[in-house]
Protein backbone atom coordinates (compact mmCIF):
# COMPACT_ATOMS: atom_id res chain seq x y z
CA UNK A 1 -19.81 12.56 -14.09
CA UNK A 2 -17.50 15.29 -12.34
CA UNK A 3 -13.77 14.23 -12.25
CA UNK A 4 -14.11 13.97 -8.49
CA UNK A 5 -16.40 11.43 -8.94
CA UNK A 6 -14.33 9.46 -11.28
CA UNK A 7 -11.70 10.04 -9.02
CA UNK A 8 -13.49 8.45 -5.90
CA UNK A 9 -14.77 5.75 -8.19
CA UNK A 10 -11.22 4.31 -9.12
CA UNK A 11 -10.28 4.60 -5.46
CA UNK A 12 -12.85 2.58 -4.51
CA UNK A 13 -11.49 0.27 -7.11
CA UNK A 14 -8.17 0.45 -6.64
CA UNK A 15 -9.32 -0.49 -2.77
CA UNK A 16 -11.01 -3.49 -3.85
CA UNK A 17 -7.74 -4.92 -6.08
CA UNK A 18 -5.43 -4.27 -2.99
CA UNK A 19 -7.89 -6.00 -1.15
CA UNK A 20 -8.02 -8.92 -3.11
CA UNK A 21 -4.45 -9.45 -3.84
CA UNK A 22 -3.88 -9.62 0.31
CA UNK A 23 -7.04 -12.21 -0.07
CA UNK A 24 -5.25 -14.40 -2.85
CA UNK A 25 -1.66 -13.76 -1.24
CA UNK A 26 -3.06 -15.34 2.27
CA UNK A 27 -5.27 -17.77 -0.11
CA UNK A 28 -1.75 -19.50 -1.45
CA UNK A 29 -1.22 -21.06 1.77
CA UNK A 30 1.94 -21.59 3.51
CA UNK A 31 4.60 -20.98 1.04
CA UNK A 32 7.98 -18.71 1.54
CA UNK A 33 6.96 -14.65 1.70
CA UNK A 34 9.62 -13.86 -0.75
CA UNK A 35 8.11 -16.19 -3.14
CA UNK A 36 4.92 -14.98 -2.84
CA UNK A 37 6.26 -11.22 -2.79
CA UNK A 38 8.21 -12.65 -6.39
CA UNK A 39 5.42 -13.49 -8.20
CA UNK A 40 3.13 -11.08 -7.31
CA UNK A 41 5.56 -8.53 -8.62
CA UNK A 42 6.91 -10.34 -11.76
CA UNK A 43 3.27 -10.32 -13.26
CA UNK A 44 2.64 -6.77 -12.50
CA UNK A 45 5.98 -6.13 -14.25
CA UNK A 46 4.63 -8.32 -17.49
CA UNK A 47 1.59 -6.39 -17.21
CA UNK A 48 3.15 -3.26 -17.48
CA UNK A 49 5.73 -3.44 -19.54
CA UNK A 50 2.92 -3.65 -22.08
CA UNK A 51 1.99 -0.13 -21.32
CA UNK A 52 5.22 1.11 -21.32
CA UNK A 53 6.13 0.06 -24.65
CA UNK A 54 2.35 0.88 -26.24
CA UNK A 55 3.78 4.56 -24.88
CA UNK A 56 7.02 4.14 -26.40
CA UNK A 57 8.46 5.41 -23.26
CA UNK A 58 11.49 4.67 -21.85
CA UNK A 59 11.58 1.04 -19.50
CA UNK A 60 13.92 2.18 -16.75
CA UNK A 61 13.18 6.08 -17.09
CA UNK A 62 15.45 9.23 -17.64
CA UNK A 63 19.07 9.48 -16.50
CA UNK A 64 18.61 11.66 -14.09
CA UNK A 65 15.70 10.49 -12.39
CA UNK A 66 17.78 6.76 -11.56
CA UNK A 67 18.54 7.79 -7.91
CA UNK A 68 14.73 8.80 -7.32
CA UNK A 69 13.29 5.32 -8.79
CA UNK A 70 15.96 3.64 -7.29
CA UNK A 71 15.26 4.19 -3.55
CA UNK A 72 11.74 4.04 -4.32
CA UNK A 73 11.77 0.63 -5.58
CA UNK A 74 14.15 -0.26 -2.56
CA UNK A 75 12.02 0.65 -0.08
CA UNK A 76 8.88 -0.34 -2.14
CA UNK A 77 10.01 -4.12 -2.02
CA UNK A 78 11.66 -4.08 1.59
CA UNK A 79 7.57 -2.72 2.41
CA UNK A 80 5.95 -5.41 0.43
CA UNK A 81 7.45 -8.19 1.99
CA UNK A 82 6.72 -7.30 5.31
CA UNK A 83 3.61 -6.18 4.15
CA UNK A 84 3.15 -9.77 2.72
CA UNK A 85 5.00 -11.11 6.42
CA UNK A 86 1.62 -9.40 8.08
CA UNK A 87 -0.75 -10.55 5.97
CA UNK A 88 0.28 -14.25 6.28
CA UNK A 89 -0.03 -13.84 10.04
CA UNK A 90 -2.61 -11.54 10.92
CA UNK A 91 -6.57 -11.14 10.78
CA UNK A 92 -6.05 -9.67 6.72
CA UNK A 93 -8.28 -6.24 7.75
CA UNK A 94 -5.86 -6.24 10.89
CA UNK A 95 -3.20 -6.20 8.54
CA UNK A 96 -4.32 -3.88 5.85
CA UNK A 97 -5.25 -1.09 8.62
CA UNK A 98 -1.41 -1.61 9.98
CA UNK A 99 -0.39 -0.81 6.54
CA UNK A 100 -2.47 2.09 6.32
CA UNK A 101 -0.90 3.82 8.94
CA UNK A 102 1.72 5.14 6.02
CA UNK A 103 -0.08 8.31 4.58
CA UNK A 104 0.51 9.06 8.32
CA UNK A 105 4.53 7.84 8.92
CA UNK A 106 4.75 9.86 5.02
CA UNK A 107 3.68 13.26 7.29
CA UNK A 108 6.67 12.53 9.68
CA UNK A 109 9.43 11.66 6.86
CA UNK A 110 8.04 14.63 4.68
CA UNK A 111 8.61 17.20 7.59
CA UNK A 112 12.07 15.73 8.58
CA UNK A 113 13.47 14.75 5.06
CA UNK A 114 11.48 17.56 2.47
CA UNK A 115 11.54 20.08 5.46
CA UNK A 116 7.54 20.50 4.63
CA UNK A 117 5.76 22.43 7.37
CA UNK A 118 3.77 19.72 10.05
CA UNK A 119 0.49 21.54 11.04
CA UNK A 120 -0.46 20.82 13.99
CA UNK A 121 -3.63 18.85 12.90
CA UNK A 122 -1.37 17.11 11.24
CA UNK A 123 0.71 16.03 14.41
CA UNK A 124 -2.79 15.67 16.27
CA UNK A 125 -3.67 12.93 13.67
CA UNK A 126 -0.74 11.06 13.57
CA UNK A 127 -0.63 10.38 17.05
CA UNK A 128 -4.37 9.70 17.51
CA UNK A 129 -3.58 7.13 14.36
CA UNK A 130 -0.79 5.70 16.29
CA UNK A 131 -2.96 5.38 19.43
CA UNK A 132 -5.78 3.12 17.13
CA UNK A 133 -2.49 1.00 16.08
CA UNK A 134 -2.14 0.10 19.64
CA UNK A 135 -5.83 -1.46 20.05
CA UNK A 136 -5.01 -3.05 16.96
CA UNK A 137 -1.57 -4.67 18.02
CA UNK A 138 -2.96 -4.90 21.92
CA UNK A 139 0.88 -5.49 22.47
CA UNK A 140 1.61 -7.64 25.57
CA UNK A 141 5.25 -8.04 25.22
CA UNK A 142 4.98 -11.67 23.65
CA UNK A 143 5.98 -13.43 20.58
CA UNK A 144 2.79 -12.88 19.48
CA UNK A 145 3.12 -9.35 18.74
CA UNK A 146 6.04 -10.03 16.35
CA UNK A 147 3.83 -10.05 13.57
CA UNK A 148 2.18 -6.68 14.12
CA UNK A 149 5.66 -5.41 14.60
CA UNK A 150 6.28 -6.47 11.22
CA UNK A 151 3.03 -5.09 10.24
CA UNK A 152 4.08 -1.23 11.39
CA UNK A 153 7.43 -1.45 9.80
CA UNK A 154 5.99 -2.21 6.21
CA UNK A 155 4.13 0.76 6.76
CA UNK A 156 7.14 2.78 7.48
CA UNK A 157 9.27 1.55 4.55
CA UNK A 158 6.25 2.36 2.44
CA UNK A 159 6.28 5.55 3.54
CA UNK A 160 9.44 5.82 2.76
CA UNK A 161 8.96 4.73 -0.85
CA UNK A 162 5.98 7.35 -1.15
CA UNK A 163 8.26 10.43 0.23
CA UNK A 164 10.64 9.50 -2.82
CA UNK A 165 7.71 9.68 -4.90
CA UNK A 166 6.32 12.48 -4.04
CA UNK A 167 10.28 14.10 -5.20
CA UNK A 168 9.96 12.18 -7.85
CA UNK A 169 5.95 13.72 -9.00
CA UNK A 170 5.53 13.92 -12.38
CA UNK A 171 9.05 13.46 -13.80
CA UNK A 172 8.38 9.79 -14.86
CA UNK A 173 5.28 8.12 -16.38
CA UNK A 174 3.18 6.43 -13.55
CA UNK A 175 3.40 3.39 -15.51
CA UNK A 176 7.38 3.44 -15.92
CA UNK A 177 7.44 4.33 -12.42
CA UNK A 178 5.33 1.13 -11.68
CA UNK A 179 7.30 -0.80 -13.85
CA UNK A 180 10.54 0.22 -12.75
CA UNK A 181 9.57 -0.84 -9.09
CA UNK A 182 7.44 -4.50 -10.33
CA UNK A 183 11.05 -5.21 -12.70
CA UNK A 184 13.26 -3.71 -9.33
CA UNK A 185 11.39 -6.37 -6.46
CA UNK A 186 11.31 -8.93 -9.28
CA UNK A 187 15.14 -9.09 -9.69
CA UNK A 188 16.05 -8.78 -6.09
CA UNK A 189 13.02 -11.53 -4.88
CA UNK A 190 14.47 -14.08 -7.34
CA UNK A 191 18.01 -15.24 -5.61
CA UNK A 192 15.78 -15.79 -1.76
CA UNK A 193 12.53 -16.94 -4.07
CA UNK A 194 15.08 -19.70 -5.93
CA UNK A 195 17.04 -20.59 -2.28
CA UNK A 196 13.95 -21.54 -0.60
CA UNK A 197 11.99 -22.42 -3.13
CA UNK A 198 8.89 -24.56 -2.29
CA UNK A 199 7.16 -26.24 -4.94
CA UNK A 200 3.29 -24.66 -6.08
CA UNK A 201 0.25 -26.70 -6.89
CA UNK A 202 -1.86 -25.38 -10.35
CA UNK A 203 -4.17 -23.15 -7.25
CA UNK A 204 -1.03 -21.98 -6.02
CA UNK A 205 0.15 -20.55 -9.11
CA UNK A 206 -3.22 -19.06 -9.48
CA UNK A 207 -3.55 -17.20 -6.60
CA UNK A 208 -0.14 -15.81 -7.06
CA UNK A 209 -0.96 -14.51 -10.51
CA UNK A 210 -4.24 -13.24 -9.80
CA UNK A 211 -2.56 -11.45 -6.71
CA UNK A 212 -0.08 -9.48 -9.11
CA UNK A 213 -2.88 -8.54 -11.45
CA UNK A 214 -5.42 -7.38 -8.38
CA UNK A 215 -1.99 -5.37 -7.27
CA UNK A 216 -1.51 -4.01 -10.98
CA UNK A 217 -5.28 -2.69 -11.34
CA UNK A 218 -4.61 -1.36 -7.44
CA UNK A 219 -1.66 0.55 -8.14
CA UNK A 220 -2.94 1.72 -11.84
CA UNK A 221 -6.45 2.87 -10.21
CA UNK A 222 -4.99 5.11 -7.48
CA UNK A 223 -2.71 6.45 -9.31
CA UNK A 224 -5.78 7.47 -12.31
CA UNK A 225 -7.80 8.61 -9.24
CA UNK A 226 -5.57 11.34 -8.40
CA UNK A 227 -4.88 12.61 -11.81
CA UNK A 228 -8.84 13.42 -11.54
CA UNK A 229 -8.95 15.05 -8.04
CA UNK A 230 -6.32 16.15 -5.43
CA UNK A 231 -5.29 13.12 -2.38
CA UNK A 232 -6.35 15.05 0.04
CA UNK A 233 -10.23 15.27 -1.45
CA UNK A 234 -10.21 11.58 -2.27
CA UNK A 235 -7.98 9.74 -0.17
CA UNK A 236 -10.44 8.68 2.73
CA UNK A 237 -12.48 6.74 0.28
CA UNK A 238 -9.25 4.39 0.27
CA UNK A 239 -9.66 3.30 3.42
CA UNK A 240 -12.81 1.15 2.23
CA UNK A 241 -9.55 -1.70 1.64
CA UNK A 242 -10.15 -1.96 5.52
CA UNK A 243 -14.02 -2.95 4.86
CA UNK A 244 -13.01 -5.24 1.92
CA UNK A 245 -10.52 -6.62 3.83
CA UNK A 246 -12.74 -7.21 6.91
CA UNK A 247 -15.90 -8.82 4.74
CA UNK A 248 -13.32 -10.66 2.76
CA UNK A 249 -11.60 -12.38 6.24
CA UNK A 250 -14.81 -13.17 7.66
CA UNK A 251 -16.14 -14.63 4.34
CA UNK A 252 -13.00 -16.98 3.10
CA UNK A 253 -10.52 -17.33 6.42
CA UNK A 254 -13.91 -17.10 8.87
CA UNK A 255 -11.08 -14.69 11.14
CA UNK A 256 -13.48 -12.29 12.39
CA UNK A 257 -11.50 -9.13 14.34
CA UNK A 258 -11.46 -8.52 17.76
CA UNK A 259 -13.93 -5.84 19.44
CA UNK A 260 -10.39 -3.84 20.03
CA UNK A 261 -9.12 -4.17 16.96
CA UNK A 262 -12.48 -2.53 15.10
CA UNK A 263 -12.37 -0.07 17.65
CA UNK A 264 -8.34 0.91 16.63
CA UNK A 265 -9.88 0.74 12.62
CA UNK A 266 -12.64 3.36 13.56
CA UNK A 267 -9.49 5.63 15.87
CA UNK A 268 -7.42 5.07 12.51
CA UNK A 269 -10.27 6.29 10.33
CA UNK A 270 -11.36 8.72 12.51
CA UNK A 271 -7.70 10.25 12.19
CA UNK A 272 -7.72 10.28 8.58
CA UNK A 273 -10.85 11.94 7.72
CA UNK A 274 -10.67 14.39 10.62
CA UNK A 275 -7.15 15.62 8.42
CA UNK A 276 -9.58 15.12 5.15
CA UNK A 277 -12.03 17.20 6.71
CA UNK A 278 -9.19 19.87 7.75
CA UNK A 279 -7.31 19.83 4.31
CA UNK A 280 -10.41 20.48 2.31
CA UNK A 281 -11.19 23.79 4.51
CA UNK A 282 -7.89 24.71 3.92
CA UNK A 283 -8.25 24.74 0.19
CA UNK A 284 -11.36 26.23 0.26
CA UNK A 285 -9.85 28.82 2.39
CA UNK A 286 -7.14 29.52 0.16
CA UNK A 287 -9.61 29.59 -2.79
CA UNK A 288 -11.44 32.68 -1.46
């Protein structure tokens, strides 16, 4: 098997576990978002810690690489909350396509804050992405649309975690990296997670767990799938969390999305592999 395959393989499943942690977050019923957001991160930080230490790497990273890990974690948890906000609230594929507008936002903030160049297929994608939000949200000015406001904004503070990544590339293990963010949201969830506090029944718990380990296997399979093949080869396949996330709302919530909002997932997807399609002629350009 090539190492693109492998690649698109563990995107696929890394698609599927982000998938199904959104399914078991919105499966533990109506319980506080920063309690949910808490213990999906405090397994994921259990689970890899392990890693860490069967590495012998360091827990918290080098010295000089605090600032970097710092801001990413900051805006990591800020994005998961909201993230988690949407998901409680929203059709779940309506919620995961929101999210996915960040590879977009992470053009804007890497042209403003890393001064990287913004072709103009580039710019032509983000705004036809932007424009599929919009039949997703259908905004009509109402409290409604709070939620979907939400939805957008953890996609910008996630791409704002994933432009201090991308600084950060390969100076930390993806593993510490993962665990310094997990250990980061875990300590700054508890204080809201024990002031509103609401008690969990055994299914509770169970969701929540299985929600940090679906999370864990996410975040550990996309960041193995690009260590086999560049993102911008790959990275379409991860929009198949939209499909999961669609079969999954129909099948356990019975939500089914509106005839608007598939048409602002196929604008969205259209957006991203029109710029995967553009990228890979671009490298094979560059190749000759």
């Amino acid at each position: 098997m090539s190492d693109r395959n492998k690649g698109i393989i563990l995107l696929l499943v890394s698609a599927l576990g982000f998938s199904l942690m959104g399914a078991f977050v919105k499966l533990s019923g109506d319980l506080p978002t920063a309690q949910k957001a808490f213990f999906r991160n405090i397994v994921a930080a259990i689970i890899t810690v392990g890693f860490v230490l069967h590495h012998k790497e360091r827990l918290f990273g080098k010295k000089e690489n605090q600032k970097l890990l710092l801001a990413r974690s900051a805006l990591g948890t800020v994005g998961i909350v909201l993230n988690f906000y949407a998901i409680d609230r929203l059709v779940l594929s309506d919620a995961e396509m929101l999210n996915k507008l960040s590879p977009f936002i992470l053009i804007l903030f890497s042209a403003i804050f890393l001064k990287e160049t913004a072709r103009r297929f580039q710019i032509i994608s983000v705004i036809v992405a932007f424009i599929g939000a919009l039949f997703i949200i259908q905004p009509e000015f109402s409290v409604e649309i709070y939620p979907y406001i939400v939805g957008v904004f953890g996609a910008v503070f996630a791409a704002g975690a994933y432009t201090f990544l991308r600084v950060l590339g390969n100076k930390e293990k993806y593993y510490t990296v993962v665990f310094y963010f997990s250990f980061f949201a875990t300590v700054v969830l508890l204080p809201f997670t024990i002031f509103s506090y609401e008690p969990m029944s055994l299914t509770q718990w169970v969701y929540l767990i299985l929600a940090g380990a679906c999370a864990t296997a996410g975040q550990f399979g996309i960041t193995l799938a690009y260590k086999f093949a560049p993102a911008n080869e790959i990275s379409i396949f991860f929009y198949s969390t939209v499909v999961y996330s669609a079969l999954l709302s129909i099948v356990l919530f019975g939500q089914i999305p509106t005839m608007l909002s598939v048409l602002g997932y196929f604008i969205i997807f259209g957006a991203s592999f029109y710029m995967f399609l553009k990228n890979n002629k671009m490298d094979l350009e560059k190749s000759k």
